[in-house]
C-alpha atoms as a PDB file:
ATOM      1  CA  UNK A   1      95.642 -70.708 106.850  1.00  0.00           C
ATOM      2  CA  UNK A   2      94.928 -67.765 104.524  1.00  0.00           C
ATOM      3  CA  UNK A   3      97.510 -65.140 104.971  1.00  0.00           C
ATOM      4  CA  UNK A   4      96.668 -61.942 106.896  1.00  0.00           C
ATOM      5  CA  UNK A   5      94.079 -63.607 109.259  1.00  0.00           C
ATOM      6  CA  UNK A   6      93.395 -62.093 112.212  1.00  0.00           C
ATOM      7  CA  UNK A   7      93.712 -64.667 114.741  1.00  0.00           C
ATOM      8  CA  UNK A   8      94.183 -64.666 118.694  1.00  0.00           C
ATOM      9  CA  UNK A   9      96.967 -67.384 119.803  1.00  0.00           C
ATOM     10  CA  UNK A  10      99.449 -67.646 122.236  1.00  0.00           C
ATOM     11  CA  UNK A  11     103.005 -69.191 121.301  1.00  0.00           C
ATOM     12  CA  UNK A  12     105.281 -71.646 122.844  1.00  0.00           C
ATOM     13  CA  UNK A  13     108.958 -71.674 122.168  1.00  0.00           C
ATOM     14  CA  UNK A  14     111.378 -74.573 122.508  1.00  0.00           C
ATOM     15  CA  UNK A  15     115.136 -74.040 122.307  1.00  0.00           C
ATOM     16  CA  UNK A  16     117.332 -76.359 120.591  1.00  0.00           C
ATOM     17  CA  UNK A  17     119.953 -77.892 122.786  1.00  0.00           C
ATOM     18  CA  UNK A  18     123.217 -79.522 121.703  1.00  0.00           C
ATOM     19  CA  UNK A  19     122.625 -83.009 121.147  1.00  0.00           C
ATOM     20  CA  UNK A  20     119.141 -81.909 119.207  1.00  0.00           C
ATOM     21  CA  UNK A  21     116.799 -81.613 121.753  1.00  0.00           C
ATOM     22  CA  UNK A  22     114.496 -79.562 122.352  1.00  0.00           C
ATOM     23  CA  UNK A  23     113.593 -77.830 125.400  1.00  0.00           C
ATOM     24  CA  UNK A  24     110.421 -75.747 126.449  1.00  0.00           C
ATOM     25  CA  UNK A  25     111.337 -72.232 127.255  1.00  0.00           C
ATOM     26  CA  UNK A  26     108.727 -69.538 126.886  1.00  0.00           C
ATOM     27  CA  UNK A  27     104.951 -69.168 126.770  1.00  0.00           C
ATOM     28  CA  UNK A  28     104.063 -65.834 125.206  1.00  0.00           C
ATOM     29  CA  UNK A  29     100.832 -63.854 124.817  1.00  0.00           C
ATOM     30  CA  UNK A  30     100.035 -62.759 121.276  1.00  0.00           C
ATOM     31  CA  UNK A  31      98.133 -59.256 120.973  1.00  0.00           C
ATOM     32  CA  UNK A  32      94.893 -59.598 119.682  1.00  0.00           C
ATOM     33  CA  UNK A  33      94.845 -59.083 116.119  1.00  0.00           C
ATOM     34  CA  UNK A  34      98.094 -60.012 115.665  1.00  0.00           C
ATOM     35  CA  UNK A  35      98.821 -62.262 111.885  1.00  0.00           C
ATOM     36  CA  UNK A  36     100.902 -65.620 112.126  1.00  0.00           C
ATOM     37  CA  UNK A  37     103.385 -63.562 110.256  1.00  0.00           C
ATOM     38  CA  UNK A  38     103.067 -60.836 113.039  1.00  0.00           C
ATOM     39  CA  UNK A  39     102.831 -63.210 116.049  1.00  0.00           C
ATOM     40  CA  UNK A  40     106.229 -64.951 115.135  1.00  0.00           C
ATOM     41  CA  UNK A  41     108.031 -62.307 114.550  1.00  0.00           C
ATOM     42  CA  UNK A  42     106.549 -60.472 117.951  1.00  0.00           C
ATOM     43  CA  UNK A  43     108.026 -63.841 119.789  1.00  0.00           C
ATOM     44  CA  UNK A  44     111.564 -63.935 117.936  1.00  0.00           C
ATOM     45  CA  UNK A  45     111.719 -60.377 119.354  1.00  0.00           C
ATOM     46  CA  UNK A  46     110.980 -60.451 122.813  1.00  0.00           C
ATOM     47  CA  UNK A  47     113.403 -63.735 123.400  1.00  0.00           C
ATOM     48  CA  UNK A  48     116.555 -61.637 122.238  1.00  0.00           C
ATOM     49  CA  UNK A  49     118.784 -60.362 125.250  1.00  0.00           C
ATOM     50  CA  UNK A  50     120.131 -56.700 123.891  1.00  0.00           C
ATOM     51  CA  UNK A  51     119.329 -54.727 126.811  1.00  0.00           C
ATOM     52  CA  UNK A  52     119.198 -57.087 129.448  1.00  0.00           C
ATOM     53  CA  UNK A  53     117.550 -60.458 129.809  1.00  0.00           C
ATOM     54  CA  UNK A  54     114.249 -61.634 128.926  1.00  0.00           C
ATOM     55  CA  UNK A  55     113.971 -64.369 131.228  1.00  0.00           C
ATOM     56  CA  UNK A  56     114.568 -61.891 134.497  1.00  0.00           C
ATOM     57  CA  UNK A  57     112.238 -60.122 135.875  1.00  0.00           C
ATOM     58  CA  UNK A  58     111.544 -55.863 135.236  1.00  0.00           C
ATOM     59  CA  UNK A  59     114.260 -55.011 137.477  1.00  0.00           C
ATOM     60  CA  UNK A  60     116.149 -58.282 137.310  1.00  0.00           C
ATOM     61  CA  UNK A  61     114.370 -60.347 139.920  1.00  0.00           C
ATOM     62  CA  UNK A  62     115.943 -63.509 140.669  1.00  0.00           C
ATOM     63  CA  UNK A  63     119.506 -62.549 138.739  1.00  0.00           C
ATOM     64  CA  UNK A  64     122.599 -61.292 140.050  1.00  0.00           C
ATOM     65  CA  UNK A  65     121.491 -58.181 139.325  1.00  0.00           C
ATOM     66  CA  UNK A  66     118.639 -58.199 141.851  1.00  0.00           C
ATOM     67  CA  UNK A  67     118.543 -55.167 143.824  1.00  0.00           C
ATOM     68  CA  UNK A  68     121.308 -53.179 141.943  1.00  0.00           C
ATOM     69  CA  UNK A  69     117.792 -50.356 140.885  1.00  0.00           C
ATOM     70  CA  UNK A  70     118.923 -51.612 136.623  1.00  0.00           C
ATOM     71  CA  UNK A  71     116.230 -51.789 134.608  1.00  0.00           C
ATOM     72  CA  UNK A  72     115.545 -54.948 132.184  1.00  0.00           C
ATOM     73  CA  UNK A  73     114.966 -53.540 129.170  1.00  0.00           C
ATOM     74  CA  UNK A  74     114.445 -56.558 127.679  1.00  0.00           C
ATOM     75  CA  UNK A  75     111.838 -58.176 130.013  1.00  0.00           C
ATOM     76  CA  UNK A  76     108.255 -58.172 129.079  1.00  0.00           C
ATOM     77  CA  UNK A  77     104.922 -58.932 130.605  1.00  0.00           C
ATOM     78  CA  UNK A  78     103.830 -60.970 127.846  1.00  0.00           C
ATOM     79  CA  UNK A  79     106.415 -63.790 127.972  1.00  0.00           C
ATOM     80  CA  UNK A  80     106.272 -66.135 131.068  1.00  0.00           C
ATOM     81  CA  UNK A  81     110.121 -68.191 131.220  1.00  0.00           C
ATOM     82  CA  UNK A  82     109.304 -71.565 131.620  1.00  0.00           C
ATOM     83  CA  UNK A  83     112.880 -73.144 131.531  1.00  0.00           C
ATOM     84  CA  UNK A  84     115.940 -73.443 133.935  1.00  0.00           C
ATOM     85  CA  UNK A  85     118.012 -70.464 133.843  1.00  0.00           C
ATOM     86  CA  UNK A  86     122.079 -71.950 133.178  1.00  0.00           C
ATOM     87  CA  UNK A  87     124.833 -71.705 136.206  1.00  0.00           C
ATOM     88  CA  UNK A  88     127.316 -70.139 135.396  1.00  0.00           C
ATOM     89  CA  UNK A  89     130.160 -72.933 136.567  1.00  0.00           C
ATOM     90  CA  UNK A  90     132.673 -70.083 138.120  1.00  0.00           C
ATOM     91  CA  UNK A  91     130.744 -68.214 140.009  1.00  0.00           C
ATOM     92  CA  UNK A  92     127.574 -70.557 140.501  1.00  0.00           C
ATOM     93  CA  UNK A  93     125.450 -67.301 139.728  1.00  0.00           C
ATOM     94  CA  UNK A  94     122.185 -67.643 137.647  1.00  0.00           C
ATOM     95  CA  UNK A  95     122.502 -66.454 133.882  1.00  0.00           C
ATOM     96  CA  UNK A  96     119.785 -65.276 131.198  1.00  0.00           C
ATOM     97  CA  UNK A  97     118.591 -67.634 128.950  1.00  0.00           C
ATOM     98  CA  UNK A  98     120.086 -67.355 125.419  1.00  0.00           C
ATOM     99  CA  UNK A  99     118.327 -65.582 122.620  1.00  0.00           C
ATOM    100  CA  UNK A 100     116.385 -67.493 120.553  1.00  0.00           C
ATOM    101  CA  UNK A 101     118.167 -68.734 117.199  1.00  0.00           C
ATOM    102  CA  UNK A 102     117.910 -70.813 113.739  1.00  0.00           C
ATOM    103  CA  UNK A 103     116.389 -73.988 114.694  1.00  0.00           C
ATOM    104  CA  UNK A 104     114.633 -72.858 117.322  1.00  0.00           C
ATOM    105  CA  UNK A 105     111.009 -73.887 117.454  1.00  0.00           C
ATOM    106  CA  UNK A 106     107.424 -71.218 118.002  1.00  0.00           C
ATOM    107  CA  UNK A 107     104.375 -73.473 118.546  1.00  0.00           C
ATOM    108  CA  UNK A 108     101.365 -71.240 117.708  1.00  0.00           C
ATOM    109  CA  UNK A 109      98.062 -71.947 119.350  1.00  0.00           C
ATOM    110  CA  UNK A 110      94.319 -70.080 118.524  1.00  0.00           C
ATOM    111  CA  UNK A 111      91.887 -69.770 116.859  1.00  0.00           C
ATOM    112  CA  UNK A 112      92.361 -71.639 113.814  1.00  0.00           C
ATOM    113  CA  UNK A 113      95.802 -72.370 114.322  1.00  0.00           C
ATOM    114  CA  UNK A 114      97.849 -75.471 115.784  1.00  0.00           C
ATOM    115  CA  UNK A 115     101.173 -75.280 114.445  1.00  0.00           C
ATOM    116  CA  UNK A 116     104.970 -75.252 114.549  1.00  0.00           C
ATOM    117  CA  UNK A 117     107.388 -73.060 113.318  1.00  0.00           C
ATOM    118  CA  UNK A 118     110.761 -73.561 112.750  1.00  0.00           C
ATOM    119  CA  UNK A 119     113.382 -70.472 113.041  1.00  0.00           C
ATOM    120  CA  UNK A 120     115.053 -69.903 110.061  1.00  0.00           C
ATOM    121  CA  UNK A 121     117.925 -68.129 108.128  1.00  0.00           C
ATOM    122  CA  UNK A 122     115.722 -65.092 106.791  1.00  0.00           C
ATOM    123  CA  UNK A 123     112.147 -65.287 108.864  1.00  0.00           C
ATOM    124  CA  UNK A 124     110.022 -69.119 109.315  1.00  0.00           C
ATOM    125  CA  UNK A 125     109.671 -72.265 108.375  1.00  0.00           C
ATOM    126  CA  UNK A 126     106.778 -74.852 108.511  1.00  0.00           C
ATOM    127  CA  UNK A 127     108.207 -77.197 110.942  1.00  0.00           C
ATOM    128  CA  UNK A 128     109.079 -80.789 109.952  1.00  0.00           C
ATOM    129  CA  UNK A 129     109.772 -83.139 112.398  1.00  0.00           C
ATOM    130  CA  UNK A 130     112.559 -85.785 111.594  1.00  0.00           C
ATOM    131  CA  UNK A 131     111.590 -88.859 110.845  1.00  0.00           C
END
């Protein structure tokens, strides 16, 4: 894919569990007009938690924090959470999903695209599966 294409997509992103495997978290809506380059950085940055949660709702629907009148700063209309939030094991309260980290995978899908990326140290990665 040439560089710079506009394409519309949205992007899929699977979290790396310990043992290596790989779980499906996220399904994100990519702004129209939006590069590869732009769309996965746009989906490394909504799954960080700095101001709240992600995975929660606006005003933390379905957290701990339900009710309290906090905003999520960090929620956003164009992610859907498709995982399993964690327990926490004291208090049996649901958490926020981690942020998303090297060796984490984005799965891009459009127009003219079909592909896997693969979180790295500085930016992406083509994604290579182990053989």
């Amino acid at each position: 894919m040439k560089k710079g294409k506009e394409v519309h997509m949205k992007a899929y992103a699977y979290f790396q569990q310990r043992g290596g495997n790989m779980i499906g978290v996220a399904e994100v809506v990519i702004p129209n007009g939006f590069t590869v380059d732009e769309a996965l950085e746009s989906v490394y940055e909504r799954l960080q938690n700095l101001r709240g949660s992600w995975s929660f709702g606006p005003m933390f629907e379905g957290s701990p924090l339900e009710g309290s009148g906090e905003v999520n700063y960090d929620h956003s209309d164009a992610v859907t959470f498709l995982g399993e939030h964690p327990i926490n094991k004291r208090t049996g309260q649901k958490m926020g999903e981690r942020s998303m980290m090297i060796g984490d995978l984005i799965h891009l899908v459009g127009d003219d695209i079909n592909k896997t990326f693969e979180v790295d140290c500085f930016g992406f990665k083509d994604y290579v599966e182990a053989a």
